[in-house]
N, C-alpha and C. Protein backbone atom coordinates (compact mmCIF):
# COMPACT_ATOMS: atom_id res chain seq x y z
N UNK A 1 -153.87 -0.20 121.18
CA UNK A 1 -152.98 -0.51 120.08
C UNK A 1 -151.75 0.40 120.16
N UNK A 2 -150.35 -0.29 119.28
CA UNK A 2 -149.81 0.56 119.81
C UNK A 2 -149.36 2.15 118.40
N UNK A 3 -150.21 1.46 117.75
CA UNK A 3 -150.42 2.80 116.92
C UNK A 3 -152.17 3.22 116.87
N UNK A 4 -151.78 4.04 117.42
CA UNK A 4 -153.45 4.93 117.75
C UNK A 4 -154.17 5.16 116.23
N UNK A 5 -153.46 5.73 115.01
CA UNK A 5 -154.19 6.22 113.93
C UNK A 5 -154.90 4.75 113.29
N UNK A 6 -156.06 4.61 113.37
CA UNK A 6 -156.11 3.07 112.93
C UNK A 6 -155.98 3.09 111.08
N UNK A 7 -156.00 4.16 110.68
CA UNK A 7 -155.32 4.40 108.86
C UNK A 7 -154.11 3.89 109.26
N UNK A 8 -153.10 4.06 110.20
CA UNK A 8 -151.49 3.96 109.84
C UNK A 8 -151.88 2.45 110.07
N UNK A 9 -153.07 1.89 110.92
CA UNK A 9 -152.45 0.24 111.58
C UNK A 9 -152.78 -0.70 110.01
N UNK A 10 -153.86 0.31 108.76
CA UNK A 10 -153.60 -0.99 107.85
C UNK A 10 -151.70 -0.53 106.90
N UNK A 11 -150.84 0.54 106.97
CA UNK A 11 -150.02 0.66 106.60
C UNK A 11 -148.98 -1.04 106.50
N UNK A 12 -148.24 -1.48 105.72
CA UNK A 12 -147.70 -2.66 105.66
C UNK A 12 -146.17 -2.22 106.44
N UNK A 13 -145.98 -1.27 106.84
CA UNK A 13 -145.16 -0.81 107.76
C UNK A 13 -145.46 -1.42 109.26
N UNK A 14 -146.83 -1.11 109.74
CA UNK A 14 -146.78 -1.50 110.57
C UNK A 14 -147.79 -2.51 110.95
N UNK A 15 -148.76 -2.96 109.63
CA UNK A 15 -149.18 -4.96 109.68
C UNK A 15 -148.54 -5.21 108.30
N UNK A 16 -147.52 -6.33 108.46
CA UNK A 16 -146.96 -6.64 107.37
C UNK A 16 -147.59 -7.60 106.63
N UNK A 17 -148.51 -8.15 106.97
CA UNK A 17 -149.79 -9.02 106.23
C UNK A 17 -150.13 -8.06 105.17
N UNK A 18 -150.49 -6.59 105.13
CA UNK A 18 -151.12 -5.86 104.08
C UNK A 18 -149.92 -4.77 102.69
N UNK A 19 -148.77 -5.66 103.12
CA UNK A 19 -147.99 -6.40 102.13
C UNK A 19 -148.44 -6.62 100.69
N UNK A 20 -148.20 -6.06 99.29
CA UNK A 20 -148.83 -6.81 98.37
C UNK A 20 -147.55 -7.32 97.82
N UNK A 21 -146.36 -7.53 98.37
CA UNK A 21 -144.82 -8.31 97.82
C UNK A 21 -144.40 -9.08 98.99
N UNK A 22 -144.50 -9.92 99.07
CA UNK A 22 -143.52 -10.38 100.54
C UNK A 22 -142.18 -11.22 99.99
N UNK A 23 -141.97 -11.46 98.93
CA UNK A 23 -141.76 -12.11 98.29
C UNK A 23 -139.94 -11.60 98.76
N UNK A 24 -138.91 -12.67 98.49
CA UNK A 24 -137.37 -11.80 98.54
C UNK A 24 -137.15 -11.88 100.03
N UNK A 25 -137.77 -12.20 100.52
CA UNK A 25 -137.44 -12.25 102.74
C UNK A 25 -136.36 -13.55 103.34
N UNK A 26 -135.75 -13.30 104.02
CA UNK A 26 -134.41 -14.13 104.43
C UNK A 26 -135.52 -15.60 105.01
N UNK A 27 -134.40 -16.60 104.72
CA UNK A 27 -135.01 -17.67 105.98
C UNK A 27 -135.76 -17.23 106.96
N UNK A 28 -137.27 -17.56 107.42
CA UNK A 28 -137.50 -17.13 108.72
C UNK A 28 -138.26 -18.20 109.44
N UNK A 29 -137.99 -18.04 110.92
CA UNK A 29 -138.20 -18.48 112.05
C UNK A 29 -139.54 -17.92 112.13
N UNK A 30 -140.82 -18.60 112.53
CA UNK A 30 -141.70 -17.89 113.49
C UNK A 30 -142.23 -19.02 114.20
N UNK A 31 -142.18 -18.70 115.59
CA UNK A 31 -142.66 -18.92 116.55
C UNK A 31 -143.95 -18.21 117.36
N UNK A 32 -145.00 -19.20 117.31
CA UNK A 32 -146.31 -18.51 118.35
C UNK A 32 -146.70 -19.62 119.34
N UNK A 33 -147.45 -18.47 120.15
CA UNK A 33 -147.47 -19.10 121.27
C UNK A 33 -149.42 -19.46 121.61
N UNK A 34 -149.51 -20.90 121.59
CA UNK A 34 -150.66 -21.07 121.73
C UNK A 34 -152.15 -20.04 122.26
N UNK A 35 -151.47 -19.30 123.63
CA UNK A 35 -152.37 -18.66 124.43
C UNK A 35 -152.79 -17.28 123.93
N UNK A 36 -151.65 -16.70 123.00
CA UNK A 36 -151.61 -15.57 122.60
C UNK A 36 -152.44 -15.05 121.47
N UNK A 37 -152.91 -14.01 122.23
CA UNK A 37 -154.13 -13.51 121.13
C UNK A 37 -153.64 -13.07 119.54
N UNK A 38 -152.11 -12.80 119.91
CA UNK A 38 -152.00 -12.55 118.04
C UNK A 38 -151.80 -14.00 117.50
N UNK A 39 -151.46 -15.23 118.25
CA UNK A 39 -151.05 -16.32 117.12
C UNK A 39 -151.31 -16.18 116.06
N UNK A 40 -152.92 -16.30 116.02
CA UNK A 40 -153.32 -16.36 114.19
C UNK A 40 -152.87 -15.14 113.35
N UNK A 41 -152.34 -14.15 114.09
CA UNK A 41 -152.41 -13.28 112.97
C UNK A 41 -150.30 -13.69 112.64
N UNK A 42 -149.72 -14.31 113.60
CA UNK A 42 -148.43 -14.97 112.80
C UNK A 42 -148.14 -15.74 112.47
N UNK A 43 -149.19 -16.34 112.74
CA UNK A 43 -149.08 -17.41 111.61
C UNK A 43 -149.58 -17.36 110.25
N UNK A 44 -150.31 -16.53 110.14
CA UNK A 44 -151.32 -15.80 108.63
C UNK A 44 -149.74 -15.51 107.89
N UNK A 45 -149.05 -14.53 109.06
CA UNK A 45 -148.03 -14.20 108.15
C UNK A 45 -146.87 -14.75 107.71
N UNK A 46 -146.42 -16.07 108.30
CA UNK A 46 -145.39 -17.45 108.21
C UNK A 46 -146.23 -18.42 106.55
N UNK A 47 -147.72 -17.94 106.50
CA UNK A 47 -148.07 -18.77 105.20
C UNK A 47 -147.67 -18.07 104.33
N UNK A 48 -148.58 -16.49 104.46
CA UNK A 48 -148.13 -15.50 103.54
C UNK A 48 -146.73 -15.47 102.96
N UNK A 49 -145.51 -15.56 103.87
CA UNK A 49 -144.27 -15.30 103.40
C UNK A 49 -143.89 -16.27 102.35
N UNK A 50 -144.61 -17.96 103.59
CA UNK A 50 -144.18 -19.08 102.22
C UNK A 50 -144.61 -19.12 101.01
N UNK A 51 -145.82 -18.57 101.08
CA UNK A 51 -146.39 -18.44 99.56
C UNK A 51 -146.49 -17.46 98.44
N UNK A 52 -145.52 -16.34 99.04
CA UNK A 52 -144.98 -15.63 98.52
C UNK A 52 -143.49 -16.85 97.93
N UNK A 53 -142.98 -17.69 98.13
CA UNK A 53 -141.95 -18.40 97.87
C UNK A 53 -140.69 -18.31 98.61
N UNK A 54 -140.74 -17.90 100.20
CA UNK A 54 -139.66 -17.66 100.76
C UNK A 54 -139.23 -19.42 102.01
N UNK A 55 -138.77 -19.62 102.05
CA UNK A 55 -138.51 -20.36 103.79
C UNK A 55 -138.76 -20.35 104.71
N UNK A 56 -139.66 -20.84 105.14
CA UNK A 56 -140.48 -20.32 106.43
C UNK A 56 -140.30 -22.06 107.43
N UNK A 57 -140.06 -21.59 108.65
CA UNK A 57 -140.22 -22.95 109.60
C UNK A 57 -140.91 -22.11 110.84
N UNK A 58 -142.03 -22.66 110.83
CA UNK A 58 -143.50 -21.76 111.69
C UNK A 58 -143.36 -23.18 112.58
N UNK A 59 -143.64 -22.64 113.97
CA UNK A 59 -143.63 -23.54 115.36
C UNK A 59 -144.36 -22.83 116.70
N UNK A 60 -145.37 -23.88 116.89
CA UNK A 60 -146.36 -23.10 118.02
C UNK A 60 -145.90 -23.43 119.10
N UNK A 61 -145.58 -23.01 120.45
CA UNK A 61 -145.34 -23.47 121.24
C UNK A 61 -147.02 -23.40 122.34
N UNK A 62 -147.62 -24.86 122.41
CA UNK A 62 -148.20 -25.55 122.98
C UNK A 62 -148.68 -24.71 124.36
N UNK A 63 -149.62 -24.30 124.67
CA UNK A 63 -149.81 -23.89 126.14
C UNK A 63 -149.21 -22.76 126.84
N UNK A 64 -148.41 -21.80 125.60
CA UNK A 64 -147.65 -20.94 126.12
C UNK A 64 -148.77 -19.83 125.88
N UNK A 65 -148.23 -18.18 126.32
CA UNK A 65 -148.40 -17.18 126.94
C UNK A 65 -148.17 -16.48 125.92
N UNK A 66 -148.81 -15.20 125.45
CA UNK A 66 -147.55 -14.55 125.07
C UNK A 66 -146.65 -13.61 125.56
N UNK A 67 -145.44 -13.53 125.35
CA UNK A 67 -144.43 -13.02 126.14
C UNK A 67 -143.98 -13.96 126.96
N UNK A 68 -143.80 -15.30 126.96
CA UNK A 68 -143.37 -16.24 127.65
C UNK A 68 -141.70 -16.69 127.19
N UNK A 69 -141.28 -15.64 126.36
CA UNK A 69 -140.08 -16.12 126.25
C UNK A 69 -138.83 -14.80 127.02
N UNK A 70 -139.85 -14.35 128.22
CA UNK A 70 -139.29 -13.90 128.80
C UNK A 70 -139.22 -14.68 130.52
N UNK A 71 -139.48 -15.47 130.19
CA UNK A 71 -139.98 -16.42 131.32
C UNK A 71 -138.83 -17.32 131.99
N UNK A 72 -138.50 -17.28 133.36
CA UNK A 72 -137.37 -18.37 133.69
C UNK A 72 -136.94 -19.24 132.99
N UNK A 73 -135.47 -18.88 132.83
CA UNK A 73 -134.93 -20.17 131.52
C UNK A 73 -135.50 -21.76 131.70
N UNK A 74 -135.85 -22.43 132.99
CA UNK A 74 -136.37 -23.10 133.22
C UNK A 74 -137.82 -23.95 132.57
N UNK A 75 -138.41 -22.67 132.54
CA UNK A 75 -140.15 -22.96 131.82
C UNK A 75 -140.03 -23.87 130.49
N UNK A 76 -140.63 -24.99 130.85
CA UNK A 76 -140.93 -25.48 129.34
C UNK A 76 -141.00 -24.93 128.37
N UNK A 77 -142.09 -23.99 127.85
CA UNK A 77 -142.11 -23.05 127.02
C UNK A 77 -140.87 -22.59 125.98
N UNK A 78 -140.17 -21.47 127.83
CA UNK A 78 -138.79 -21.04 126.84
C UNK A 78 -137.95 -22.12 126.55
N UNK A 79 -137.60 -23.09 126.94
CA UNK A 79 -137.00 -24.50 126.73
C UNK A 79 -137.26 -25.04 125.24
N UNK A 80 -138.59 -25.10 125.38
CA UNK A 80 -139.02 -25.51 123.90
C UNK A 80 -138.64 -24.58 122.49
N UNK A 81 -138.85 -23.44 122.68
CA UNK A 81 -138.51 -22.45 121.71
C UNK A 81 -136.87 -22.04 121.67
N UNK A 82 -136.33 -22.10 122.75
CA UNK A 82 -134.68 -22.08 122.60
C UNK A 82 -134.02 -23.40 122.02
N UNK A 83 -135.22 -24.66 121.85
CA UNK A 83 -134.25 -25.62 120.81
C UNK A 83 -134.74 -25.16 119.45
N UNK A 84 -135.89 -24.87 119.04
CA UNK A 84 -136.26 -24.67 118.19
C UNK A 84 -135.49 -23.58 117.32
N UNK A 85 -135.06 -22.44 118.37
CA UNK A 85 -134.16 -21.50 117.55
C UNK A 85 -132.94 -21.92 117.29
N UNK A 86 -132.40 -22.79 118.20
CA UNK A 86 -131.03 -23.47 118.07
C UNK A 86 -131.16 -24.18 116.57
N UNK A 87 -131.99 -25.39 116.27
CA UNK A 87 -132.31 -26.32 115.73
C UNK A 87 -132.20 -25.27 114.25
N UNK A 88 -132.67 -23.84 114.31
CA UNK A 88 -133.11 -23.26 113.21
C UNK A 88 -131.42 -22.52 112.61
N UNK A 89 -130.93 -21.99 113.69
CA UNK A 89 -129.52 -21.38 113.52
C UNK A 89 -129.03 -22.46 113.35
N UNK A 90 -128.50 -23.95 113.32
CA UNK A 90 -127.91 -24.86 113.00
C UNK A 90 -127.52 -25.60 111.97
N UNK A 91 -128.90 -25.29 111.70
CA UNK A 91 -128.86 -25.42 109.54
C UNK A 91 -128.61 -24.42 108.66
N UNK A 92 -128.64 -23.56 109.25
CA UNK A 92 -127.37 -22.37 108.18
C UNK A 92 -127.93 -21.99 107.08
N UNK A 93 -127.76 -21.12 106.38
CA UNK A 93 -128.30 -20.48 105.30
C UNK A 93 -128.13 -21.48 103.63
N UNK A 94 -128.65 -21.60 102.96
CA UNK A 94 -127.95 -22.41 101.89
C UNK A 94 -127.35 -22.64 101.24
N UNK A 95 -125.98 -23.48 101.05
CA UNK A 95 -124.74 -23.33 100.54
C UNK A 95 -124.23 -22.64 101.48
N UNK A 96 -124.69 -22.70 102.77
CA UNK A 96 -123.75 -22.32 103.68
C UNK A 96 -122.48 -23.39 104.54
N UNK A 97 -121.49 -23.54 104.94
CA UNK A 97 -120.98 -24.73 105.58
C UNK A 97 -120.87 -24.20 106.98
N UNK A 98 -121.39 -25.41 107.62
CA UNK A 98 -121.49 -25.23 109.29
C UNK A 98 -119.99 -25.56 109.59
N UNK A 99 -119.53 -24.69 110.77
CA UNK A 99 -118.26 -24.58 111.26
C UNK A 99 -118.61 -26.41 112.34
């Protein structure tokens, strides 16, 4: 892990699941990646945020790795998740006007 004290790993500093406000958080993006052993735990936290009442657009990418979005621009994968972020920066904040 990459914090050794396992007291600091329930800190909401550093798992933001143990959070008792999430509430007030910008639009967010999360993306996981099928293969990856944390998926479930970001996606726990893409519900958490929404149901705290924030904006959340949660997207798995299918068969991926994690750390696959370091992967030849080529790879399906990163392909898939670079429209998805596009798709997400495109709609703009609310009451925002797209140039």
């Amino acid at each position: 892990m990459y914090v050794p004290d396992p007291e600091q790993r329930k800190s909401r500093l550093v798992s933001p699941l143990m959070a008792t406000d999430l509430s007030g958080q910008p639009d967010t993006l999360m993306i996981t990646a099928e293969l990856d052993l944390l998926c479930d735990e970001g996606e726990a936290y893409a519900r958490a945020l929404e149901e705290a009442g924030n904006r959340v657009h949660l997207h798995r990418v299918e068969r991926a790795l994690h750390g696959f979005i370091s992967l030849p621009r080529f790879a399906r994968p990163l392909r898939e998740a670079y429209e998805v972020i596009d798709e997400f920066l495109d709609q703009g904040a609310p009451g925002q006007e797209r140039a």
